[in-house]
N, C-alpha and C. Protein backbone atom coordinates (compact mmCIF):
# COMPACT_ATOMS: atom_id res chain seq x y z
N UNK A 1 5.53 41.29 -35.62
CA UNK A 1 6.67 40.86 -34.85
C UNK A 1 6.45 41.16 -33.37
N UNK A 2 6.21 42.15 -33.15
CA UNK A 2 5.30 42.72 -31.77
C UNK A 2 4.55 41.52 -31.06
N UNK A 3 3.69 40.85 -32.03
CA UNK A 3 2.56 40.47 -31.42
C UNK A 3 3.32 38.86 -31.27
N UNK A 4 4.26 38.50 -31.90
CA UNK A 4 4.87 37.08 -31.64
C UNK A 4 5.81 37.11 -30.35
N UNK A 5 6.76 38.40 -30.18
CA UNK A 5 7.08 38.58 -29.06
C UNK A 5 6.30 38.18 -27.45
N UNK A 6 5.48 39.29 -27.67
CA UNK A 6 4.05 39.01 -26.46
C UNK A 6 3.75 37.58 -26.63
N UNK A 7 3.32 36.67 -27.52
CA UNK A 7 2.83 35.54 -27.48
C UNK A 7 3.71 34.56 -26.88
N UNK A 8 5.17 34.90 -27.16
CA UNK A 8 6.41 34.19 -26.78
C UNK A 8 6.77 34.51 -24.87
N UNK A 9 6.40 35.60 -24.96
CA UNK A 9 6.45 35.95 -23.61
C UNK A 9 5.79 35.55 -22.57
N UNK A 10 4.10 35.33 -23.39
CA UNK A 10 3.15 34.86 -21.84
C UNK A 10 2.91 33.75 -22.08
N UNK A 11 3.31 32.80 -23.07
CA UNK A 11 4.16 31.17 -22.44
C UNK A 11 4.92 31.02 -22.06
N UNK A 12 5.71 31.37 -21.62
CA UNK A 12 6.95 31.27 -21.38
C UNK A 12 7.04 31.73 -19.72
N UNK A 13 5.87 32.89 -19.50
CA UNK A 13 5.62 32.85 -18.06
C UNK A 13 4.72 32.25 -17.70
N UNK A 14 4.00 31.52 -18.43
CA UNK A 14 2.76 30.89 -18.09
C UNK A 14 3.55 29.26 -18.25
N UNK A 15 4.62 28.86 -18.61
CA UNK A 15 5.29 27.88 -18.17
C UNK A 15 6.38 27.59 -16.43
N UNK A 16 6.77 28.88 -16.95
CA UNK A 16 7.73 29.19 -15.61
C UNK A 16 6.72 29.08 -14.13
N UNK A 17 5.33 29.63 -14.40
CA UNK A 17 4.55 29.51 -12.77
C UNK A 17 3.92 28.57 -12.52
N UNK A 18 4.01 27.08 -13.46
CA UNK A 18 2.84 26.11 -13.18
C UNK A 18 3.42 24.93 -14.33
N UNK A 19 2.97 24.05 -14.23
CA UNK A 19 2.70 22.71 -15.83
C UNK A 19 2.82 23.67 -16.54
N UNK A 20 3.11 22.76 -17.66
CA UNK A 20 2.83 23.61 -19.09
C UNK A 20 2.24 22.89 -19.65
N UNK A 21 1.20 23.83 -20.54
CA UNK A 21 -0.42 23.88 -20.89
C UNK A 21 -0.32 22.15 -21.41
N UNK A 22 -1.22 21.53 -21.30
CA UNK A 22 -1.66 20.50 -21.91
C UNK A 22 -1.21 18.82 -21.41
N UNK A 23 -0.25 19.37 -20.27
CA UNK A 23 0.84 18.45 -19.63
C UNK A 23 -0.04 18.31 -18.23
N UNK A 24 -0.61 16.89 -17.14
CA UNK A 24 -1.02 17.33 -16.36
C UNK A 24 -0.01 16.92 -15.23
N UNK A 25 -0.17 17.71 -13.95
CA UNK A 25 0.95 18.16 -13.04
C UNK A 25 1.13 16.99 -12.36
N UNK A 26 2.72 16.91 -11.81
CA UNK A 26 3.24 16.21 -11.32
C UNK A 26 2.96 15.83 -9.85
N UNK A 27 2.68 15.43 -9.45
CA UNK A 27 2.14 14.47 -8.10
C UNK A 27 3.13 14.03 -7.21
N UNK A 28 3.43 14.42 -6.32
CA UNK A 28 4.41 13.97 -5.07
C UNK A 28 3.65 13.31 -4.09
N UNK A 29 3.52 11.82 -4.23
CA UNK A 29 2.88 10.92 -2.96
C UNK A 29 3.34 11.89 -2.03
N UNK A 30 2.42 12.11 -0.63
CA UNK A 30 2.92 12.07 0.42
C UNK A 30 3.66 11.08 1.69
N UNK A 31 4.92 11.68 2.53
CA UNK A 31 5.29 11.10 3.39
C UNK A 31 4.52 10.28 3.72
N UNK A 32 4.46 8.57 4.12
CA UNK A 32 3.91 8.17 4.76
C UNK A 32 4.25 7.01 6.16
N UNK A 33 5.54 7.59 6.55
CA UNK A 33 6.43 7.78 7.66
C UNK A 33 6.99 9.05 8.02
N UNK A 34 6.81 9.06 9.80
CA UNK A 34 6.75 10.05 10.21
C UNK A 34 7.37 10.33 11.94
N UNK A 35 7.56 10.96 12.46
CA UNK A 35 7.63 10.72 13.83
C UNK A 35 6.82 11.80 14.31
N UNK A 36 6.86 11.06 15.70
CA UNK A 36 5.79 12.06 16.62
C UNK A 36 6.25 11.84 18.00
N UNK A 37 5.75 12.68 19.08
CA UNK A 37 6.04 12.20 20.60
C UNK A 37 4.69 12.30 21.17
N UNK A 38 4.49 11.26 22.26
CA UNK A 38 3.73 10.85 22.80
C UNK A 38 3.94 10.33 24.19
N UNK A 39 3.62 11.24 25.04
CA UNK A 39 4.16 11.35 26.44
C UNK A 39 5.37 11.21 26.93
N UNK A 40 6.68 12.03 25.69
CA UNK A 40 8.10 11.82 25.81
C UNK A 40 8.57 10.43 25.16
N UNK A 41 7.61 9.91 24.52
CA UNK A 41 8.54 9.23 23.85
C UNK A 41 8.28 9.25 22.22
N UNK A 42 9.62 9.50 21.54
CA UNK A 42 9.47 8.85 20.21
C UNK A 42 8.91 7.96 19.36
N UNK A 43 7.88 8.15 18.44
CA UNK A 43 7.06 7.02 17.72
C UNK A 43 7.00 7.64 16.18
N UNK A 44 7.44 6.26 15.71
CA UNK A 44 8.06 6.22 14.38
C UNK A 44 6.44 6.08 13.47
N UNK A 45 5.82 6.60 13.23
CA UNK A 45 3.93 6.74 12.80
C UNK A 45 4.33 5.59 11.00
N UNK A 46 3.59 4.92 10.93
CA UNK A 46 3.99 4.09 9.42
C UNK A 46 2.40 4.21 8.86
N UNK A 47 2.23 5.22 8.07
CA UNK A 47 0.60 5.75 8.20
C UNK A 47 0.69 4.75 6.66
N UNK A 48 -0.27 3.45 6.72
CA UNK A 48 -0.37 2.93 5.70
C UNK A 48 -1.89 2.38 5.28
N UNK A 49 -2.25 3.75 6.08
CA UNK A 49 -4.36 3.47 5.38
C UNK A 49 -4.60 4.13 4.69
N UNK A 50 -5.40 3.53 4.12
CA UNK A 50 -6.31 3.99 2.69
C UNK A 50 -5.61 3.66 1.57
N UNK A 51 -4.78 2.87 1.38
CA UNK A 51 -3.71 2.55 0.10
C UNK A 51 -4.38 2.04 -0.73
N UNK A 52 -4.46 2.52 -1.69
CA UNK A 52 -5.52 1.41 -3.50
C UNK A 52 -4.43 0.34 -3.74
N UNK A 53 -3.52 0.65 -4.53
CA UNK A 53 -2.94 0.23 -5.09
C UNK A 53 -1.37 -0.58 -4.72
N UNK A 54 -1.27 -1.70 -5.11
CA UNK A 54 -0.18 -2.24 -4.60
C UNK A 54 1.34 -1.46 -5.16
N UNK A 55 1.59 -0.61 -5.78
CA UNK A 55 2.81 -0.28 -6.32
C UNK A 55 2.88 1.13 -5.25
N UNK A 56 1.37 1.86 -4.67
CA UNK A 56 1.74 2.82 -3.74
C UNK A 56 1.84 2.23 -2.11
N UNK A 57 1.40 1.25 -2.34
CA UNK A 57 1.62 0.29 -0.69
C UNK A 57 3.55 -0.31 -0.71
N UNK A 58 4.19 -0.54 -1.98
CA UNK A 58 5.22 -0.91 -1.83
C UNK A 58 6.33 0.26 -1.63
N UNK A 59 5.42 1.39 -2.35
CA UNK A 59 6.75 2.56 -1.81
C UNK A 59 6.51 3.05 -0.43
N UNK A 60 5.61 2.68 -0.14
CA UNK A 60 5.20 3.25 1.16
C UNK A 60 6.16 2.18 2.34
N UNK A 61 6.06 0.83 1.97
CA UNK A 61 6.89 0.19 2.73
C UNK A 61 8.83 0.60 2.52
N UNK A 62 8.86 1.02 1.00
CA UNK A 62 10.12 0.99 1.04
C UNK A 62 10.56 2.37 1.53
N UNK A 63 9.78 3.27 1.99
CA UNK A 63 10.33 4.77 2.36
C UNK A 63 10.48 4.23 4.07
N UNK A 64 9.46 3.73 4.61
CA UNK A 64 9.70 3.31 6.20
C UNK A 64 10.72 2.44 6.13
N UNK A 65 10.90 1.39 5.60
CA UNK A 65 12.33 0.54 5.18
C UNK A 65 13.55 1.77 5.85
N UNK A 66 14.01 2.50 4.63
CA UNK A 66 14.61 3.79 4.58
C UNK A 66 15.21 4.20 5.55
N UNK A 67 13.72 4.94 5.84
CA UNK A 67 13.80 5.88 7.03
C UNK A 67 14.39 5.49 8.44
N UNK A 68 13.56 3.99 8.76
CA UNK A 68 13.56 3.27 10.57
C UNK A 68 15.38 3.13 10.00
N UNK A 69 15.63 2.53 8.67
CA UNK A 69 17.24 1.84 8.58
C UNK A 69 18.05 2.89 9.20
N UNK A 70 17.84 4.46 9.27
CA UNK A 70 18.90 5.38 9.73
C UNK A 70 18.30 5.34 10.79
N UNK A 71 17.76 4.95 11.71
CA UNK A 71 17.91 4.80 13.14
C UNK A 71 19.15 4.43 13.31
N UNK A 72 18.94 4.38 15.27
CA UNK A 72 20.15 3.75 16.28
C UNK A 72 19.31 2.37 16.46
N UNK A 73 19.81 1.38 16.78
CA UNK A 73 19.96 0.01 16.75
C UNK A 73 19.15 0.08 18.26
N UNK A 74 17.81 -0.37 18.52
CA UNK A 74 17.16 -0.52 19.30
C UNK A 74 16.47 0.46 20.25
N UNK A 75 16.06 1.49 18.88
CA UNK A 75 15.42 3.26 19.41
C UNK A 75 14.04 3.25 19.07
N UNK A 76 13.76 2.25 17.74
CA UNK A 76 12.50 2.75 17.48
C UNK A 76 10.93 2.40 18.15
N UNK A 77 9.67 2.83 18.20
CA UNK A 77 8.62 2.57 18.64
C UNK A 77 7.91 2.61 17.96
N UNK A 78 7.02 1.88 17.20
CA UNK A 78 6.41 1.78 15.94
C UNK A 78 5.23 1.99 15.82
N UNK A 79 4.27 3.11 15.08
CA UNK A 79 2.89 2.55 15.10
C UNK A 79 2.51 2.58 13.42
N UNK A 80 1.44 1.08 13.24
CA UNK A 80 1.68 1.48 12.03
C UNK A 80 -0.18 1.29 11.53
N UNK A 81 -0.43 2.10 10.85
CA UNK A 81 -1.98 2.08 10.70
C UNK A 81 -2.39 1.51 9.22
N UNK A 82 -3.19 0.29 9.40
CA UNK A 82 -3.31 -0.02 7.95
C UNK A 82 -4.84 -0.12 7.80
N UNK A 83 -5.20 0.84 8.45
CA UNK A 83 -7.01 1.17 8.13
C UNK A 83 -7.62 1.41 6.68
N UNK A 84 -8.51 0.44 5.96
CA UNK A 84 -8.75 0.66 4.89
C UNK A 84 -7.82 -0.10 3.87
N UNK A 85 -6.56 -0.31 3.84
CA UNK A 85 -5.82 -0.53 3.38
C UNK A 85 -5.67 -2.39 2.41
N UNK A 86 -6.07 -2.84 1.62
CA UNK A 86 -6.25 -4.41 1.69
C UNK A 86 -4.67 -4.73 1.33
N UNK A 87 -4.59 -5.87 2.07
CA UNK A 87 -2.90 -6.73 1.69
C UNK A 87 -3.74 -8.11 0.62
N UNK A 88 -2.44 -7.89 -0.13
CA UNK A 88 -2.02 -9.19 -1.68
C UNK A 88 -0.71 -10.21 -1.05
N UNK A 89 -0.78 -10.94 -1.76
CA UNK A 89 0.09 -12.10 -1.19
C UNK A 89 1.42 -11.32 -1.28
N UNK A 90 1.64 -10.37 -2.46
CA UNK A 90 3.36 -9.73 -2.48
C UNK A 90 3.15 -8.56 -1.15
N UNK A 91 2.31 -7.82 -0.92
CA UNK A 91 2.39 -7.25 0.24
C UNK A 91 2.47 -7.56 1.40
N UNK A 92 2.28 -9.08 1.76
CA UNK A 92 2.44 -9.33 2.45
C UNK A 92 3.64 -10.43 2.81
N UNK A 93 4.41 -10.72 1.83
CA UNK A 93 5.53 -11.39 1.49
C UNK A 93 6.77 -9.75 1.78
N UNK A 94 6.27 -8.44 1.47
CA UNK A 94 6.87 -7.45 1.61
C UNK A 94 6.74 -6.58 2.60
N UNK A 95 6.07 -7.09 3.57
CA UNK A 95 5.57 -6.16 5.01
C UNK A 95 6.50 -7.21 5.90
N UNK A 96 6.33 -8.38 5.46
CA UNK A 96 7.36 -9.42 6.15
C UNK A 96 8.70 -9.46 6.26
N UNK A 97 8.84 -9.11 5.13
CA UNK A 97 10.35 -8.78 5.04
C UNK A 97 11.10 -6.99 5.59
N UNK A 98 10.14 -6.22 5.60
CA UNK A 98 10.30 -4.96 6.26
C UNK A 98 10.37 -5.28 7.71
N UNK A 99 9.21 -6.16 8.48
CA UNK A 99 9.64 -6.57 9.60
C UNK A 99 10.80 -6.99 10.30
N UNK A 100 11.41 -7.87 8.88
CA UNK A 100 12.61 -8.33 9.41
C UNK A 100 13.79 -7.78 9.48
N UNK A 101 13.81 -6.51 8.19
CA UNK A 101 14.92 -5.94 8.41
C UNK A 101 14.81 -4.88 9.74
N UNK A 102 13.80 -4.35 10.20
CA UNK A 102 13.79 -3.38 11.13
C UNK A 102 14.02 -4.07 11.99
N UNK A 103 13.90 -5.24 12.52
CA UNK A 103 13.86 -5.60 13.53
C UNK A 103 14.62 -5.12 14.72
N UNK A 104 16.23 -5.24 14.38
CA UNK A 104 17.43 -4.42 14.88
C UNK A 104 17.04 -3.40 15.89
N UNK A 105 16.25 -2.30 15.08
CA UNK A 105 15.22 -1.05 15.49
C UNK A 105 14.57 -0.97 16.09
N UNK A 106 13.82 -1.46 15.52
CA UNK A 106 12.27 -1.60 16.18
C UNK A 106 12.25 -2.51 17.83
N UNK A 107 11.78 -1.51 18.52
CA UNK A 107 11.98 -1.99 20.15
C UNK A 107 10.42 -3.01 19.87
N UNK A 108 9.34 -2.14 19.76
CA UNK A 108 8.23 -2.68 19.61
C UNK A 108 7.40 -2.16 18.88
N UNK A 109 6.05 -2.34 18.29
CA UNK A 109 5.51 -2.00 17.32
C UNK A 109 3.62 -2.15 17.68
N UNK A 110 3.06 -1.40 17.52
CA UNK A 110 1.77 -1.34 17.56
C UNK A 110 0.87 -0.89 16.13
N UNK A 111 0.14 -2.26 15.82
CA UNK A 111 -0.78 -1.88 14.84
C UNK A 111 -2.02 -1.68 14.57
N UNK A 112 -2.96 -0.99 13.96
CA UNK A 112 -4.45 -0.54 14.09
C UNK A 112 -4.62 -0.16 12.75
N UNK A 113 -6.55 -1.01 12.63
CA UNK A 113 -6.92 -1.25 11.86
C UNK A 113 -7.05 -2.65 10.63
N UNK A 114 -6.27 -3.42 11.85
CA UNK A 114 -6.16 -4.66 11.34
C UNK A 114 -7.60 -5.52 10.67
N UNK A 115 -7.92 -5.65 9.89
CA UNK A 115 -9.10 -6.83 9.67
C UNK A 115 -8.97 -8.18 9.92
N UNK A 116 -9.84 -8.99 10.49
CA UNK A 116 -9.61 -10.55 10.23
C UNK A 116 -8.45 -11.11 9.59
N UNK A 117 -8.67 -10.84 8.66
CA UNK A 117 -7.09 -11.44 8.16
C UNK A 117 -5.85 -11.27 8.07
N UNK A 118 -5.95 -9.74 8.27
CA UNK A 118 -4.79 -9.09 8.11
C UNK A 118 -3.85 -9.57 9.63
N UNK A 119 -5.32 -9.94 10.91
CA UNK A 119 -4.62 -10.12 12.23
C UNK A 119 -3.69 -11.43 12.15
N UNK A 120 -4.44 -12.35 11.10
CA UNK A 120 -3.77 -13.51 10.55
C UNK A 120 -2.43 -13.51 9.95
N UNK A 121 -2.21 -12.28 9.33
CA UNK A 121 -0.81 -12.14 8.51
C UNK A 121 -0.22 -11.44 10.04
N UNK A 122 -0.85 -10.34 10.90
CA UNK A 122 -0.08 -10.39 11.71
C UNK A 122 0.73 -11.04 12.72
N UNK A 123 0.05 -12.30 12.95
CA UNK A 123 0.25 -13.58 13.94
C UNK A 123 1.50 -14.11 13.24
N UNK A 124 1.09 -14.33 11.98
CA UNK A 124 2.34 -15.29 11.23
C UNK A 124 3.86 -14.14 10.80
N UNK A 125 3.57 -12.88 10.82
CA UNK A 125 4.91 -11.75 11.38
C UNK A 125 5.48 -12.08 12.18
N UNK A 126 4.39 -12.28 13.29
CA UNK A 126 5.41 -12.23 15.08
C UNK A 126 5.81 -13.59 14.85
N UNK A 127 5.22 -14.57 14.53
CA UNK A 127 5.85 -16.16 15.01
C UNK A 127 6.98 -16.09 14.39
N UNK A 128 7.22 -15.62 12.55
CA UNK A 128 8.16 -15.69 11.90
C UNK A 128 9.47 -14.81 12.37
N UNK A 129 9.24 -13.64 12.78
CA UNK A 129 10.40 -12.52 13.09
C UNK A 129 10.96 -12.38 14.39
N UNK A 130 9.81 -13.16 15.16
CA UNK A 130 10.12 -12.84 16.69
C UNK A 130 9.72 -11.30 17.45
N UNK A 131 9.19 -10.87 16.45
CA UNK A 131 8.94 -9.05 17.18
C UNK A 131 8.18 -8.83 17.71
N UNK A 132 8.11 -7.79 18.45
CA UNK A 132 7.10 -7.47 19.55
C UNK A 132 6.10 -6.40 19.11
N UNK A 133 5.05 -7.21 18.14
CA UNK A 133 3.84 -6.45 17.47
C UNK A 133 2.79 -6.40 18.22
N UNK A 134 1.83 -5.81 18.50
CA UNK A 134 0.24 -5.33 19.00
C UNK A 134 -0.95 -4.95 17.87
N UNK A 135 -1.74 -6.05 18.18
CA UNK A 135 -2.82 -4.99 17.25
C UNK A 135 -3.77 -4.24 18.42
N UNK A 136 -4.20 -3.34 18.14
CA UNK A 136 -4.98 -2.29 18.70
C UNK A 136 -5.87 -1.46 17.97
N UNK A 137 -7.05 -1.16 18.93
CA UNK A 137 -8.27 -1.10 17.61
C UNK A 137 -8.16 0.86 17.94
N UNK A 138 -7.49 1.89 18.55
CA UNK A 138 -6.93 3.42 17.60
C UNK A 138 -5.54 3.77 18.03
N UNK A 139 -5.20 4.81 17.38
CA UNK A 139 -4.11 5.09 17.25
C UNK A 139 -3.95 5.46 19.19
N UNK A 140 -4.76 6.17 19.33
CA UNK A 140 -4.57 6.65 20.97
C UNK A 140 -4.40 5.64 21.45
N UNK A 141 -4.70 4.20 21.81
CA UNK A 141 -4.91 2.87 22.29
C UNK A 141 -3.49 2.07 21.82
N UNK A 142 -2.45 2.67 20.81
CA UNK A 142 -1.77 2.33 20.43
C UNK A 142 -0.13 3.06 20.61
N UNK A 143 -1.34 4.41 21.06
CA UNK A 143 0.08 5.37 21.58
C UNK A 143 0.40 5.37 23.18
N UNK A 144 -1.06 4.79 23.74
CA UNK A 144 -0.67 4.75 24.86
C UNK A 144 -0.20 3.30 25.54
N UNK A 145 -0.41 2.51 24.51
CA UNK A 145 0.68 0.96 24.76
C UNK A 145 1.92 1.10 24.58
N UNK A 146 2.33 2.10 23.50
CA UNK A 146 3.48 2.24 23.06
C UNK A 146 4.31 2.84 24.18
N UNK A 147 3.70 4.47 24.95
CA UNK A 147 4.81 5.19 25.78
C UNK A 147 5.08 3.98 26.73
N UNK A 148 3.68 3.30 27.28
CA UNK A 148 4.14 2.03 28.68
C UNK A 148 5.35 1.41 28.18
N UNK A 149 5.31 0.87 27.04
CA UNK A 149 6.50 -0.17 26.51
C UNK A 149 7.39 0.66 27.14
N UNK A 150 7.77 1.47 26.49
CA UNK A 150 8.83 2.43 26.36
C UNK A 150 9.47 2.66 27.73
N UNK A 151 8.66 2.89 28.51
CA UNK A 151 8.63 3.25 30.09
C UNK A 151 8.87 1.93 30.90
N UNK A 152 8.53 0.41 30.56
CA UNK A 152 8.86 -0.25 30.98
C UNK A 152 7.80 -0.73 31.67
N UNK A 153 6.53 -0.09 31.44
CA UNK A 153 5.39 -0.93 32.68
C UNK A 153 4.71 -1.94 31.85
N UNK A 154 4.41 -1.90 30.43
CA UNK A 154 3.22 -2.73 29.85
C UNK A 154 3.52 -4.29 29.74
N UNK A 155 1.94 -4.79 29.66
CA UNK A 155 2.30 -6.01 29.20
C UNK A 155 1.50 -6.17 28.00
N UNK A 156 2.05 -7.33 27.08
CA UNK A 156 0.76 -7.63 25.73
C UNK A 156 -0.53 -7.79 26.26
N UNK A 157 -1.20 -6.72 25.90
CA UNK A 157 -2.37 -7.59 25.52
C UNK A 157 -3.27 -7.59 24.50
């Protein structure tokens, strides 16, 4: 009886500090919206490189969805990185439609890591939404288009 006790005991703490045995552990995607400042100004980071899979590229759009939606109505500065990352016709039927709802928000937006085609889905964003997107080949090149916006000096290029 002794020895079932003890046995009952160090599962039972050996459940309480971790998984339990045979179960493997639970996984919390990370954030992949974020903010940051960059020479005083606010930038809303939409870190969407290296994505495999289309079901972690769609939560990733729907947490920035989310997040930019509790903004103030013409605060945000966008950068969004899709390095590595490949777009499917629904991701990109669903990056389109994220465009459009932020729009409100989103003052302007800078993107990096674009490929050939992806600059193609970006072209057909701006014509469709009207927004004021950038591709830019790093994030620094993208942060420092972004504070100008912000500040009022830049122009596209």
């Amino acid at each position: 009886m002794a020895g079932e006790a003890t046995a009952v005991r160090s599962r039972t703490r050996h459940s309480s500090n971790g998984p339990k045995p045979g179960l493997p552990p639970v996984r919390i995607p990370p954030m992949r919206t974020s903010f940051t400042t960059h020479k005083g100004v606010r930038i809303c980071v939409l870190d969407f490189s290296n994505i495999a899979s289309e079901s972690e590229a769609l939560g990733a759009i729907d947490e920035a969805r989310t997040i930019i939606g509790k903004e103030q109505r013409a605060s945000v500065y966008t950068l969004t990185d899709v390095t590595g990352s490949r777009v499917t016709s629904g991701l990109r039927n669903a990056l389109h439609e994220l465009t459009k709802a932020n729009k409100p928000y989103v003052v302007a937006g800078a993107v990096v890591g674009v490929t050939a085609i992806q600059s193609v889905i970006l072209r057909g964003i701006v014509q469709v939404t009207g927004r004021r997107l950038v591709a830019k080949n790093t994030r620094a090149e993208a942060m420092e288009w972004l504070a100008k916006e912000a500040k009022g000096g830049s122009t596209v290029r």
